[in-house]
N, C-alpha and C. Protein backbone atom coordinates (compact mmCIF):
# COMPACT_ATOMS: atom_id res chain seq x y z
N UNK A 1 -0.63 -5.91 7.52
CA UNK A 1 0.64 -5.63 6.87
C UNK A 1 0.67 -4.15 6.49
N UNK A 2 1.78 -3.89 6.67
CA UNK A 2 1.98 -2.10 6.45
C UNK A 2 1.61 -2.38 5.00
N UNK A 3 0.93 -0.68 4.58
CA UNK A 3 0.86 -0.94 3.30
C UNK A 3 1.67 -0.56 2.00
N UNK A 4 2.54 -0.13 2.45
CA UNK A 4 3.97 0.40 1.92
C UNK A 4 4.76 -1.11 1.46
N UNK A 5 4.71 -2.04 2.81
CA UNK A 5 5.04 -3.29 2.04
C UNK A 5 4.21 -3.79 1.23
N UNK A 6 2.44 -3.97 1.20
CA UNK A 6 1.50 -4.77 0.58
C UNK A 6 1.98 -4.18 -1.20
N UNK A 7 2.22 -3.19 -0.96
CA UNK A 7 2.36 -2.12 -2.61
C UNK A 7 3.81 -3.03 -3.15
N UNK A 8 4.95 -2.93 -2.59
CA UNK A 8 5.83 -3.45 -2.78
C UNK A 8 6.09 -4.88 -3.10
N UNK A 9 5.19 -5.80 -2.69
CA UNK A 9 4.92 -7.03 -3.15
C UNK A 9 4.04 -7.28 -4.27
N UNK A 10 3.04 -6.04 -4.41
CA UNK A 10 2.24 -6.30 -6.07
C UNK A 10 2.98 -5.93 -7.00
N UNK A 11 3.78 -4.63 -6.87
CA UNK A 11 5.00 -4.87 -7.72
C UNK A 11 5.81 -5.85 -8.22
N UNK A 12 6.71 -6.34 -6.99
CA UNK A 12 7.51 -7.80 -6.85
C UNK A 12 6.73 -8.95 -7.93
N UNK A 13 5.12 -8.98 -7.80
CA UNK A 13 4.39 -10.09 -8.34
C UNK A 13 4.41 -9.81 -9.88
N UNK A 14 4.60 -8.48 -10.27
CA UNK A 14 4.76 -8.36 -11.57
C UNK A 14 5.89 -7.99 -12.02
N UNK A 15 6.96 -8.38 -11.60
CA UNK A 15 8.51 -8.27 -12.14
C UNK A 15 8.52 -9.85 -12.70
N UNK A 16 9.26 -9.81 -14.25
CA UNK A 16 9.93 -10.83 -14.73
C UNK A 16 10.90 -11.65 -14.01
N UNK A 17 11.44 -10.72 -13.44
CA UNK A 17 13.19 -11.19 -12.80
C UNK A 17 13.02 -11.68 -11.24
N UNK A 18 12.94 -12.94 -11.13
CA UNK A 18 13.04 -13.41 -9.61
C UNK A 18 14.09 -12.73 -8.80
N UNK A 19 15.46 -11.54 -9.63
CA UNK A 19 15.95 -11.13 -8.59
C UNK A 19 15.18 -10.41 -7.26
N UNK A 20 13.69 -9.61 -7.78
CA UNK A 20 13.11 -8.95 -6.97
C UNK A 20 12.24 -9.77 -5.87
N UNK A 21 12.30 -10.88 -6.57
CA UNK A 21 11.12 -12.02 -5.80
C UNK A 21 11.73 -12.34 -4.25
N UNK A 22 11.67 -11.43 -3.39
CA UNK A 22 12.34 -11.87 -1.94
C UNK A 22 11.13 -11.47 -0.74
N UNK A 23 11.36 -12.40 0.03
CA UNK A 23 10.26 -11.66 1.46
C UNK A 23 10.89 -10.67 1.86
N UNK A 24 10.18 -9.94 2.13
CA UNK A 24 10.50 -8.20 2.94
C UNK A 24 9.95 -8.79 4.16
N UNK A 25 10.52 -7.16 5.40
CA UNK A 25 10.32 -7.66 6.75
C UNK A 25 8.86 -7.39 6.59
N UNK A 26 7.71 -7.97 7.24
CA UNK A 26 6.63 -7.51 8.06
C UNK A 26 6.51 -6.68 8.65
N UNK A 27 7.17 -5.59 8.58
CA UNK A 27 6.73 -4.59 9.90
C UNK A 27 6.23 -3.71 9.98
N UNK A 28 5.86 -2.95 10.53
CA UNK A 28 4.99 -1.28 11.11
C UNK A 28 5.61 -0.26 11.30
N UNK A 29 5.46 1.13 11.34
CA UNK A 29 6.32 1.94 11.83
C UNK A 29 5.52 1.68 12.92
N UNK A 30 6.49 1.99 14.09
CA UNK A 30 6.67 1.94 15.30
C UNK A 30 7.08 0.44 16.32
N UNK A 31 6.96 -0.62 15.07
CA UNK A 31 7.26 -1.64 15.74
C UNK A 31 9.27 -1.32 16.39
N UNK A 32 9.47 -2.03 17.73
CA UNK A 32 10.50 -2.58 18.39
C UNK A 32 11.06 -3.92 17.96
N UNK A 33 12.01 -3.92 16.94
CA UNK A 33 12.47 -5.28 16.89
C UNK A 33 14.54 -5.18 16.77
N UNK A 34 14.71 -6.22 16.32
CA UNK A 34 16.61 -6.41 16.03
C UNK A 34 16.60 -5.73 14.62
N UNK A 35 17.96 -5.66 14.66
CA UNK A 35 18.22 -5.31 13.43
C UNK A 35 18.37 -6.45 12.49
N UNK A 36 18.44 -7.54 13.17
CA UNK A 36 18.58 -8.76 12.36
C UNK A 36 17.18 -9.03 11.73
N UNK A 37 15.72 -8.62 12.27
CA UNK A 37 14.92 -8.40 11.74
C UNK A 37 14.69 -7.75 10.62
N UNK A 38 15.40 -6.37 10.01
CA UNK A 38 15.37 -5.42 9.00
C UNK A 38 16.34 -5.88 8.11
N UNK A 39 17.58 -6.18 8.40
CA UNK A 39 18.57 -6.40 7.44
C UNK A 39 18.77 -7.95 6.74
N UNK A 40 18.86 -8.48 5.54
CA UNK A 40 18.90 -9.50 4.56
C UNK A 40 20.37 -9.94 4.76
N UNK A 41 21.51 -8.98 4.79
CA UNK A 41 22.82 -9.61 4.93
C UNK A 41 23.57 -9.70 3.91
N UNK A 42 22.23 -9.15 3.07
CA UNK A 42 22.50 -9.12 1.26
C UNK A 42 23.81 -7.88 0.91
N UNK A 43 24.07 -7.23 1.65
CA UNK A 43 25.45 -6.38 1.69
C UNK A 43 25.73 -5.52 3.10
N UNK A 44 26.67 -5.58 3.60
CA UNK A 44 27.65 -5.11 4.53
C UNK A 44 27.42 -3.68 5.42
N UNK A 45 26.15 -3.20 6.27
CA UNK A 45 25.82 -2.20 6.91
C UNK A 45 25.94 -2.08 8.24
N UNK A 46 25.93 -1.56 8.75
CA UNK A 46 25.94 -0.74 10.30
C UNK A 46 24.90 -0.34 10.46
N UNK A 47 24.23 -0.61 12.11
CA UNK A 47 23.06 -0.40 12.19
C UNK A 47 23.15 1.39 12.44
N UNK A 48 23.62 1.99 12.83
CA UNK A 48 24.14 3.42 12.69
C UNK A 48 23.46 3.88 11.34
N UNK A 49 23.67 3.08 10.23
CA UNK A 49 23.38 4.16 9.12
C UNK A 49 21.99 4.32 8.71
N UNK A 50 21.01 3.71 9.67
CA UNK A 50 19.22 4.04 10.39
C UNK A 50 18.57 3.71 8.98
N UNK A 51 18.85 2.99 7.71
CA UNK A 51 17.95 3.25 6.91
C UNK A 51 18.59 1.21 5.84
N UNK A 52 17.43 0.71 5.66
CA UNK A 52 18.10 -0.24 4.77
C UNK A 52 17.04 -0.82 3.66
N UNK A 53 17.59 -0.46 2.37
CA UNK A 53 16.19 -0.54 0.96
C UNK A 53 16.36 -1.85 0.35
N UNK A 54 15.24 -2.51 0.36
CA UNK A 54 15.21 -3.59 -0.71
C UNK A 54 14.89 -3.60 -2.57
N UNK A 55 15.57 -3.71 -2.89
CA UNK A 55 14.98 -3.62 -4.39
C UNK A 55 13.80 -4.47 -4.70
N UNK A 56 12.89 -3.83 -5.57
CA UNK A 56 11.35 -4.22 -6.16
C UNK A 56 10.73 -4.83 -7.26
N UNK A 57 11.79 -3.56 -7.87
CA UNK A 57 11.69 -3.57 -9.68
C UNK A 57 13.13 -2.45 -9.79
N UNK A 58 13.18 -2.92 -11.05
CA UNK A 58 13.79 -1.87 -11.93
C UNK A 58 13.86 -0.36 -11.24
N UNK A 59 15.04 0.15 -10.52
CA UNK A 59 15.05 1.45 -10.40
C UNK A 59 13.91 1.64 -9.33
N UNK A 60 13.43 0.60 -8.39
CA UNK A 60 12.25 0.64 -7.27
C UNK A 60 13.02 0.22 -6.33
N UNK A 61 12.68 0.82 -4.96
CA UNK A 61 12.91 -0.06 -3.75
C UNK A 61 11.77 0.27 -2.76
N UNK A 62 11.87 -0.17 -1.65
CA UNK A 62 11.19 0.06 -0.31
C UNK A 62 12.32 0.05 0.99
N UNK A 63 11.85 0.97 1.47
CA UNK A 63 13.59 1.56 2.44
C UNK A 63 12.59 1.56 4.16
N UNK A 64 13.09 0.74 4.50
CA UNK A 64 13.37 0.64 5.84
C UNK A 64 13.91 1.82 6.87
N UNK A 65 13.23 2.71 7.54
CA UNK A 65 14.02 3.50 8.18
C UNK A 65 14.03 3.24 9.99
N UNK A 66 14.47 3.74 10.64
CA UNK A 66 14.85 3.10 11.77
C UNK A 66 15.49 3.92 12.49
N UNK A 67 15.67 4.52 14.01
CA UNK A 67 16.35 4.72 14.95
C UNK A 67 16.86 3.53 16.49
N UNK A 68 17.96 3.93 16.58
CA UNK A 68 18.83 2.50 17.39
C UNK A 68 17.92 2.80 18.72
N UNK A 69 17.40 1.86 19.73
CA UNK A 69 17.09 1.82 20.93
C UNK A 69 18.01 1.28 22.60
N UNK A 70 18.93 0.52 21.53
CA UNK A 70 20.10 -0.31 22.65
C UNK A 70 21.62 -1.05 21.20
N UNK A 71 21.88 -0.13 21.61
CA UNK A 71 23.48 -0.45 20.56
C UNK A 71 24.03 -1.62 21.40
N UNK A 72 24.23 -2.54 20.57
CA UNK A 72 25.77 -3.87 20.92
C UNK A 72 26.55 -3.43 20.39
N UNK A 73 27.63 -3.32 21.74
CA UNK A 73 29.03 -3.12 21.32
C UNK A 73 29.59 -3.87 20.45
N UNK A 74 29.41 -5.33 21.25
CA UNK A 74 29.78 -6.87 20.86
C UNK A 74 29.71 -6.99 19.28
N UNK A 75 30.94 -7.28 18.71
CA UNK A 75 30.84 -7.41 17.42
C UNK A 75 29.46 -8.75 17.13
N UNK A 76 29.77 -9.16 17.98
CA UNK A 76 28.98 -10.95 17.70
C UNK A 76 27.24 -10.11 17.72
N UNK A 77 27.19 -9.41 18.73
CA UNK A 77 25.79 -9.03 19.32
C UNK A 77 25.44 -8.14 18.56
N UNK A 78 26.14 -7.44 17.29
CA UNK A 78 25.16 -6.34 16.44
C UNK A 78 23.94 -6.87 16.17
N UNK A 79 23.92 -7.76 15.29
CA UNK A 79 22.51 -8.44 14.94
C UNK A 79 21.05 -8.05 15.73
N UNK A 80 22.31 -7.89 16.99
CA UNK A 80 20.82 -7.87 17.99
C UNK A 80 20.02 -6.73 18.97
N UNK A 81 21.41 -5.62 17.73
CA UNK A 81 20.56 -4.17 18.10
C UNK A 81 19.55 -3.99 18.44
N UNK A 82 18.82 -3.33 19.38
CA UNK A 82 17.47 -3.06 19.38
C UNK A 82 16.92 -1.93 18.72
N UNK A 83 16.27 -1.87 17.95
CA UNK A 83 15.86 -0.81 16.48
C UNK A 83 14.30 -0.16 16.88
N UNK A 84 13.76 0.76 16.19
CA UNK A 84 12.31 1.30 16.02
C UNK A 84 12.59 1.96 14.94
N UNK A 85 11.07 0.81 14.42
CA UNK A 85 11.12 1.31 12.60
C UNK A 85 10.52 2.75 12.54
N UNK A 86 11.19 3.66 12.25
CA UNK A 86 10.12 5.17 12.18
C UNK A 86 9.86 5.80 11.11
N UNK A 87 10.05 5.26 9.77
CA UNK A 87 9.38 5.20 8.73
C UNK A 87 9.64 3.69 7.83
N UNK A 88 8.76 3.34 6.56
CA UNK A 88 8.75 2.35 5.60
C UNK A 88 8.17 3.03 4.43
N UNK A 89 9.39 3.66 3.61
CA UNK A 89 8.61 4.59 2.76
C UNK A 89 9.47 3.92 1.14
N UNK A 90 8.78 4.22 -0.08
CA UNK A 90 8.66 3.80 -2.01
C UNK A 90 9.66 4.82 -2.53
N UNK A 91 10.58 4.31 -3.19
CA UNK A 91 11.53 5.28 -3.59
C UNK A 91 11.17 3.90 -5.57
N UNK A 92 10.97 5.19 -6.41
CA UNK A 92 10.85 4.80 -7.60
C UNK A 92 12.13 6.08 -8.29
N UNK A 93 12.98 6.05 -8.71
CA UNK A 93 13.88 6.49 -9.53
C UNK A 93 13.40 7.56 -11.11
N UNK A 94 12.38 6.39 -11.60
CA UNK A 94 11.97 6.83 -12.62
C UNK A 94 11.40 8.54 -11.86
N UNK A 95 10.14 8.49 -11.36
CA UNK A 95 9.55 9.11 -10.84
C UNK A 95 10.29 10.44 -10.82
N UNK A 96 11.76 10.39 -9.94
CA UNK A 96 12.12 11.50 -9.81
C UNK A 96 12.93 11.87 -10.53
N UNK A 97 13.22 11.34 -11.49
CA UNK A 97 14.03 12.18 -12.32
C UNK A 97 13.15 12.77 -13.50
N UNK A 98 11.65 12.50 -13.65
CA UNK A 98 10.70 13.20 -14.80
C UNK A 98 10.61 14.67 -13.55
C-alpha cells in the first residue's frame, strides 16, 4: 500500500467522527486504472480537473492526482476514463497556515 495512503488511514483510525472513516483507493503512483477507481461520487467532478482529495481529519485530506490516458466522450462512459495516478500526496491546513 502506498504510504501516503497507510499515513492517511492511521489518522482516519484516530478521528472521533466516522465522517472520516471511509476506504480510500489502493493505489500507487503510476498505477493505470478508471476514474471510477479514484472518484467516491461523493461530489460532482470531471475527470479533466486531474486531481480528487478525500477528507481525513479536521482540515486533512489525501489528494489523488492523475493525468487522463483515453477520454470518454460518452456521457455514460466517463466513469471509465482511463487515468495514471502521478502523484498521492497529505495536504494538512493547519500546517500551512503556521
Amino acid at each position: 500500500m502506498n504510504k501516503t495512503v497507510e499515513k492517511a488511514y492511521e489518522i482516519m483510525k484516530n478521528e472521533d467522527y466516522d465522517i472520516y472513516k471511509t476506504n480510500l483507493p489502493d493505489l500507487e503512483v503510476g498505477d493505470v486504472c478508471t476514474f471510477n477507481d479514484v472518484w467516491d461520487g461523493a461530489q460532482y467532478i470531471e475527470p479533466e480537473e486531474g486531481s480528487y482529495s478525500y477528507p481525513i481529519a479536521d482540515n486533512q485530506w489525501i489528494n489523488y492526482i492523475w493525468e487522463i490516458l483515453e477520454k470518454k466522450e460518452d456521457e455514460d462512459e466517463v466513469l471509465d476514463t482511463i487515468i495514471k495516478i502521478t502523484d498521492i500526496d497529505y495536504y494538512n491546513k493547519k500546517i500551512l497556515e503556521h
